[in-house]
Protein backbone atom coordinates (compact mmCIF):
# COMPACT_ATOMS: atom_id res chain seq x y z
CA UNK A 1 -18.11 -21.56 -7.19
CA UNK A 2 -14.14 -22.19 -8.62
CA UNK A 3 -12.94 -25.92 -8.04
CA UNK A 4 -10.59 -26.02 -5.15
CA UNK A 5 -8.04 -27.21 -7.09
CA UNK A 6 -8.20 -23.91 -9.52
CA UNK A 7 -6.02 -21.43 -7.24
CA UNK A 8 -3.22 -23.84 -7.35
CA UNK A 9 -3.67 -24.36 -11.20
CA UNK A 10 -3.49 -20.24 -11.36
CA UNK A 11 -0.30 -20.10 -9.39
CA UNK A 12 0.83 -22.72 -11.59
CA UNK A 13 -0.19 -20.34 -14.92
CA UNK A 14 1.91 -17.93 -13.69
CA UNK A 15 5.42 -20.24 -13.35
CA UNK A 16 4.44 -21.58 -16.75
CA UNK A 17 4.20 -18.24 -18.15
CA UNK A 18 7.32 -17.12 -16.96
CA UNK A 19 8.53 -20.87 -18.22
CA UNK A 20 6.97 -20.45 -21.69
CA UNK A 21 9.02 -17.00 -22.01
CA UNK A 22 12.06 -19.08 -22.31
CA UNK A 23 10.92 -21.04 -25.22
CA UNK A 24 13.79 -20.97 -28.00
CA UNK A 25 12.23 -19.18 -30.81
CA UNK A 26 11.14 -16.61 -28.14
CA UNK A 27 14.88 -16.03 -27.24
CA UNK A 28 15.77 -15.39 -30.33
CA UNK A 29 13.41 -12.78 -31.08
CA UNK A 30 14.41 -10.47 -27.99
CA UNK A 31 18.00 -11.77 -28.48
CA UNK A 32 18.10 -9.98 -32.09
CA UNK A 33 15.52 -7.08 -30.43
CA UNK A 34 18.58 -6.30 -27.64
CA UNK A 35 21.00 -3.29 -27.97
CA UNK A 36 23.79 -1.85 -25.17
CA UNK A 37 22.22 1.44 -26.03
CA UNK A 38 19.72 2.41 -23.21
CA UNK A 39 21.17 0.35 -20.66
CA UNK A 40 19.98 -2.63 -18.64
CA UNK A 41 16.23 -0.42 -17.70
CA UNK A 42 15.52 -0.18 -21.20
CA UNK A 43 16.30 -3.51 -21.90
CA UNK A 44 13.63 -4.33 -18.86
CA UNK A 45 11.25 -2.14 -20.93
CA UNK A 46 11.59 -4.28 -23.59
CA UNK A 47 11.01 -7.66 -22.53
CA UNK A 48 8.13 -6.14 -20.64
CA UNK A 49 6.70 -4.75 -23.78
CA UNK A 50 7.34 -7.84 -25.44
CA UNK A 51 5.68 -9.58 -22.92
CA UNK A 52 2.58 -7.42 -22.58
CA UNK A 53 1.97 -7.86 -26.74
CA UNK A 54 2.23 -11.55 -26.03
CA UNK A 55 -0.12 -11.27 -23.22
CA UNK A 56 -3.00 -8.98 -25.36
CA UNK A 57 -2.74 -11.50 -28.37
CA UNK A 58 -2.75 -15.07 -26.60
CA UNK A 59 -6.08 -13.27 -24.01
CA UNK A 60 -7.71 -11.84 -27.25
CA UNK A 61 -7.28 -15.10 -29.22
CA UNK A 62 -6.82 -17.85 -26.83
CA UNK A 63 -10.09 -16.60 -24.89
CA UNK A 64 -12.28 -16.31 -28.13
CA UNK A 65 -11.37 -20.05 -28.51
CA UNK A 66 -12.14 -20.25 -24.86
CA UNK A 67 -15.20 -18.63 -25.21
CA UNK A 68 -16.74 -20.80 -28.11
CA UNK A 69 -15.34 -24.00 -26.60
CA UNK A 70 -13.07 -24.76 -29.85
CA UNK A 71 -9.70 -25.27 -30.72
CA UNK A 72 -8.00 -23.45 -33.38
CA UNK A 73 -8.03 -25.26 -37.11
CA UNK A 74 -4.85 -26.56 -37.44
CA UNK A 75 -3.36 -25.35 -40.36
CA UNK A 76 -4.57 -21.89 -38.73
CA UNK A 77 -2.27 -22.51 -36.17
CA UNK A 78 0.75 -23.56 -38.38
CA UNK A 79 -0.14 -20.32 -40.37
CA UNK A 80 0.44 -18.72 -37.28
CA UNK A 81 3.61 -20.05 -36.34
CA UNK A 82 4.89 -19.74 -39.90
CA UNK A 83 4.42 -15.97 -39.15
CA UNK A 84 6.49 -15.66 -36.28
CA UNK A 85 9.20 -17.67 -38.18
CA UNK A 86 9.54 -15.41 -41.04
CA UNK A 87 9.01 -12.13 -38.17
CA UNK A 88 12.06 -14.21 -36.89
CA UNK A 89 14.53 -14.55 -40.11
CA UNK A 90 13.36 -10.75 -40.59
CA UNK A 91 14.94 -10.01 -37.15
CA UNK A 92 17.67 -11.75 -37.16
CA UNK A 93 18.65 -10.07 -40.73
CA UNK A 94 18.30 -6.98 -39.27
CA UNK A 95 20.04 -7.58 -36.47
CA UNK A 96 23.21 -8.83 -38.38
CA UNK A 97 22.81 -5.58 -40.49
CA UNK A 98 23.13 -3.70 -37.68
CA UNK A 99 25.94 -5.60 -36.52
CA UNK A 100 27.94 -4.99 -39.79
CA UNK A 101 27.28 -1.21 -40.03
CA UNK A 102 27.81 -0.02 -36.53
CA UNK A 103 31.19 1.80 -36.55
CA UNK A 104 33.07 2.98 -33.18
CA UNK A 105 34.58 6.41 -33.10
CA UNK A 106 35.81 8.70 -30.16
CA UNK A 107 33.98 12.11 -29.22
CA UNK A 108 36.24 14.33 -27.78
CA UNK A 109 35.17 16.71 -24.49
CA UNK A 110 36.36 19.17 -22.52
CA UNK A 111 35.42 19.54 -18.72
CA UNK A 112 37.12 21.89 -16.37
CA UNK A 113 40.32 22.25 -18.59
CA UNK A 114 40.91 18.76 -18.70
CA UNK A 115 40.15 16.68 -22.12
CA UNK A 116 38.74 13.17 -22.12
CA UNK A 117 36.87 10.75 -24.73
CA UNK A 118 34.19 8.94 -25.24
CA UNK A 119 33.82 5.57 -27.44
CA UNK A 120 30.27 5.85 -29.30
CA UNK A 121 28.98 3.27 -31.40
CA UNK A 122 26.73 4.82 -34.89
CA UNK A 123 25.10 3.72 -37.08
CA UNK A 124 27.31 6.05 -40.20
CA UNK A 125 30.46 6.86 -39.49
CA UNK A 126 30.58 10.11 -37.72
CA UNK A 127 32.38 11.95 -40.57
CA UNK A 128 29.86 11.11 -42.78
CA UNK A 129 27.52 14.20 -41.72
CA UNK A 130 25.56 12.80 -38.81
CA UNK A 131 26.30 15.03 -36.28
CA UNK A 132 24.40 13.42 -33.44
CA UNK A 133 23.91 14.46 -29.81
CA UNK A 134 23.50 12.16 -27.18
CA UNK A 135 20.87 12.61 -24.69
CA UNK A 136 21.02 11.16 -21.08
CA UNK A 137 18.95 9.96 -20.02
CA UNK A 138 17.09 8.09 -22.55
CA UNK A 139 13.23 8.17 -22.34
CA UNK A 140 11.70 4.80 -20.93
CA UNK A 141 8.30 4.16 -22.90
CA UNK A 142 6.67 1.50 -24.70
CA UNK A 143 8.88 -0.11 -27.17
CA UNK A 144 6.59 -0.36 -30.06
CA UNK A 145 9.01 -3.12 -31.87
CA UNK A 146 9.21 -5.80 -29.15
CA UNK A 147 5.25 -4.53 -28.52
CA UNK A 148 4.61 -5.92 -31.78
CA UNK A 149 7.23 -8.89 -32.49
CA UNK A 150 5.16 -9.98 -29.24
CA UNK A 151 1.93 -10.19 -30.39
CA UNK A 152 2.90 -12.45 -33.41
CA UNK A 153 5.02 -14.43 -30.82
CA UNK A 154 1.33 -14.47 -29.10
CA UNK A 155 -0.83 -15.30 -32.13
CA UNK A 156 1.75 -18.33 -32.26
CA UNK A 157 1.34 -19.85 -29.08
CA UNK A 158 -2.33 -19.32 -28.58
CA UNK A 159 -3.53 -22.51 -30.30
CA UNK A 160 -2.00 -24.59 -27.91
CA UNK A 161 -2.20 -22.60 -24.81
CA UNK A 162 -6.11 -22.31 -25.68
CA UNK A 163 -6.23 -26.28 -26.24
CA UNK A 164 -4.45 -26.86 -22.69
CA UNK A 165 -7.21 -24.50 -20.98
CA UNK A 166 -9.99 -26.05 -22.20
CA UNK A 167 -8.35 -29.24 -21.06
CA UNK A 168 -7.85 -27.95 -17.24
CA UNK A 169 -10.30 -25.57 -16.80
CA UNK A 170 -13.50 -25.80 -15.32
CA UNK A 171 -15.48 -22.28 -16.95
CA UNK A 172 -14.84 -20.22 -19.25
CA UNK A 173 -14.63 -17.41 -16.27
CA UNK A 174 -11.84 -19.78 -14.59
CA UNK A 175 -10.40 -20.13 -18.09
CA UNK A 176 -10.11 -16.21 -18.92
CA UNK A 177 -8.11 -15.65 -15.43
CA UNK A 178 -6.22 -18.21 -16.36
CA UNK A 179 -5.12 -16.92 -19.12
CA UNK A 180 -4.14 -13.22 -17.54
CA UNK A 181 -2.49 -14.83 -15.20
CA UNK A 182 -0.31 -16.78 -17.53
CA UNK A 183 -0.05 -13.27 -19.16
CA UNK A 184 1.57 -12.11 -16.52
CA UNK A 185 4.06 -14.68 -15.84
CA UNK A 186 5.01 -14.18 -19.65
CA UNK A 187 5.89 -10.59 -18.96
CA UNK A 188 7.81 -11.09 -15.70
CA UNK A 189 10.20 -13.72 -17.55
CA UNK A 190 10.38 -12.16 -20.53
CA UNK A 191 11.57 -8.85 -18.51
CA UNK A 192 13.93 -10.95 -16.71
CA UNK A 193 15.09 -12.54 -19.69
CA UNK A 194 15.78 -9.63 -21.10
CA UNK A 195 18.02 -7.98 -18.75
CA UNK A 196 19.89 -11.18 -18.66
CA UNK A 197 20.06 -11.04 -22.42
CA UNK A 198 21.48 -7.69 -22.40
CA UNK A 199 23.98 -7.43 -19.41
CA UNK A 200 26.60 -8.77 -21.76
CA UNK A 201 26.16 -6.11 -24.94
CA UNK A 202 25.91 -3.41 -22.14
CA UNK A 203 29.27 -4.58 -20.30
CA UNK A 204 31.07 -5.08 -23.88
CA UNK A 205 30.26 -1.51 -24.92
CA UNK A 206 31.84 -0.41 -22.01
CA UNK A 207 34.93 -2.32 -21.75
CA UNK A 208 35.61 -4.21 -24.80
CA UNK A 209 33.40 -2.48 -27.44
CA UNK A 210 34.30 -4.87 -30.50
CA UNK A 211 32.32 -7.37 -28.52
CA UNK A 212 29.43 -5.68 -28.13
CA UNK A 213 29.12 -5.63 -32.38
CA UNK A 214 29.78 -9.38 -32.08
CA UNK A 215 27.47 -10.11 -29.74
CA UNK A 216 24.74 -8.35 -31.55
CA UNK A 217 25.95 -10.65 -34.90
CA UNK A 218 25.65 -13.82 -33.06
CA UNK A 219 22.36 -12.91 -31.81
CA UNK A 220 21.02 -12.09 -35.56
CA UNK A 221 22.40 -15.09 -36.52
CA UNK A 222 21.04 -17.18 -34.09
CA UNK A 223 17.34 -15.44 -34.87
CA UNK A 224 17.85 -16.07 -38.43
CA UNK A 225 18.61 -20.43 -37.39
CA UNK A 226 15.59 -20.50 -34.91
CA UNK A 227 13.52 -18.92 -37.82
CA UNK A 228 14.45 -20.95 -40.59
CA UNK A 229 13.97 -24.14 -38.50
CA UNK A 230 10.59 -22.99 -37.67
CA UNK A 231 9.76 -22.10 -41.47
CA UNK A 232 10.69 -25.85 -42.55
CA UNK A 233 8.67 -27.57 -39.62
CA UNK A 234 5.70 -25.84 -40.00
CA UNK A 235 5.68 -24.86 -43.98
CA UNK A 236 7.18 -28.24 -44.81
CA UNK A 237 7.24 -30.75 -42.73
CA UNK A 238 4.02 -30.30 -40.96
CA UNK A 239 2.14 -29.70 -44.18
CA UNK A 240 1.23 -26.50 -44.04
CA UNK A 241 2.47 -25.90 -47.62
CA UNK A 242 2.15 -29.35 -49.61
């Protein structure tokens, strides 16, 4: 039979999922992950997916360590979060990229005799031969990048989410829900997070489009910071490469 006390530890998995969604170097990944294209639902798509490859990563490992009643090695766990810091410097790169080589042109269209335009953002200019069409609405799937920056953003936190479990929990049964329902709180915040994230690159495409490019920038950039701190603390200073 559970503790008492374990239903009010579950609730409190779930607020510290949602809580451990706003960590800084998970930020920056969905920061640099976030484009105005697709609109605020697709941007709640991808913190969700995010969230759910978090969620399948930290259950897989964290309950394997759960289930053997052992931490992780540590310099397996700074290998871990060494990954997610180069997965971060390769974001934010290629968010800054992207930044750089959007261009903004006007498509011209003609409804009921009147003309009006539209400001597009491309990746090529439009004159260049890319002679794209723009379907509406966009289909709202799994997105397969966030899916997968989120399961090394999982592998990275699972050490110590699996050593604070078998700290607090009194079974491995008690320790598994535990762990789903942490899952879940990840997913909610990281979905919310998201949409917060991306309100501001969806409003600056639509009223002030140069911000929209600048915002996406500032985001790489930011990324690329997070993940070069997190290189040096775990490569260097905490020994992981002597």
């Amino acid at each position: 039979m559970l503790d008492a006390q374990v239903p009010t530890t579950l609730m409190l998995g779930f607020v510290l999922g949602m809580r451990h969604a706003l960590d800084a170097d998970h930020i920056a990944a969905v920061a640099a992950l976030t484009e105005s294209r697709g609109g605020l639902r697709r941007a709640v798509v991808n913190g969700a997916s995010w969230g759910l490859g978090h969620a399948l990563t930290i259950g897989l490992a964290g309950g394997t360590a759960i289930l053997l009643r052992a931490a992780f090695p540590e310099r397996l766990a700074l290998a871990f979060e060494f990954a997610a810091a180069v997965m971060l410097i390769a974001l934010g790169l290629v968010a800054m990229r992207r930044a750089l080589r959007e261009r903004l042109h006007v498509h011209e269209h003609r409804h009921d005799d009147v003309t009006h335009a539209h400001l597009h953002f491309h990746a090529v200019p439009h004159d260049a031969g890319m002679h794209a069409t723009h379907l509406h609405p966009h289909p709202m799937r799994l997105a397969l990048r966030p899916f997968l920056v989120g399961t090394v953003h999982g592998l990275a936190g699972s050490a110590a989410i699996a050593v604070l479990v078998l700290a607090t929990m009194p079974s491995v049964v008690a320790g598994c829900v535990y762990l789903v329902v942490f899952g879940a709180g990840t997913m909610a915040g990281m979905a919310l997070m998201s949409l917060v994230l991306s309100a501001p690159l969806v409003v600056a495409e639509r009223r002030a489009a140069g911000w929209s490019r600048a915002l996406s920038g500032a985001a790489g950039f930011g990324s690329l910071a997070v993940g070069l701190l997190l290189a040096w603390q775990t490569g260097l200073a905490s020994g992981l490469f002597p």
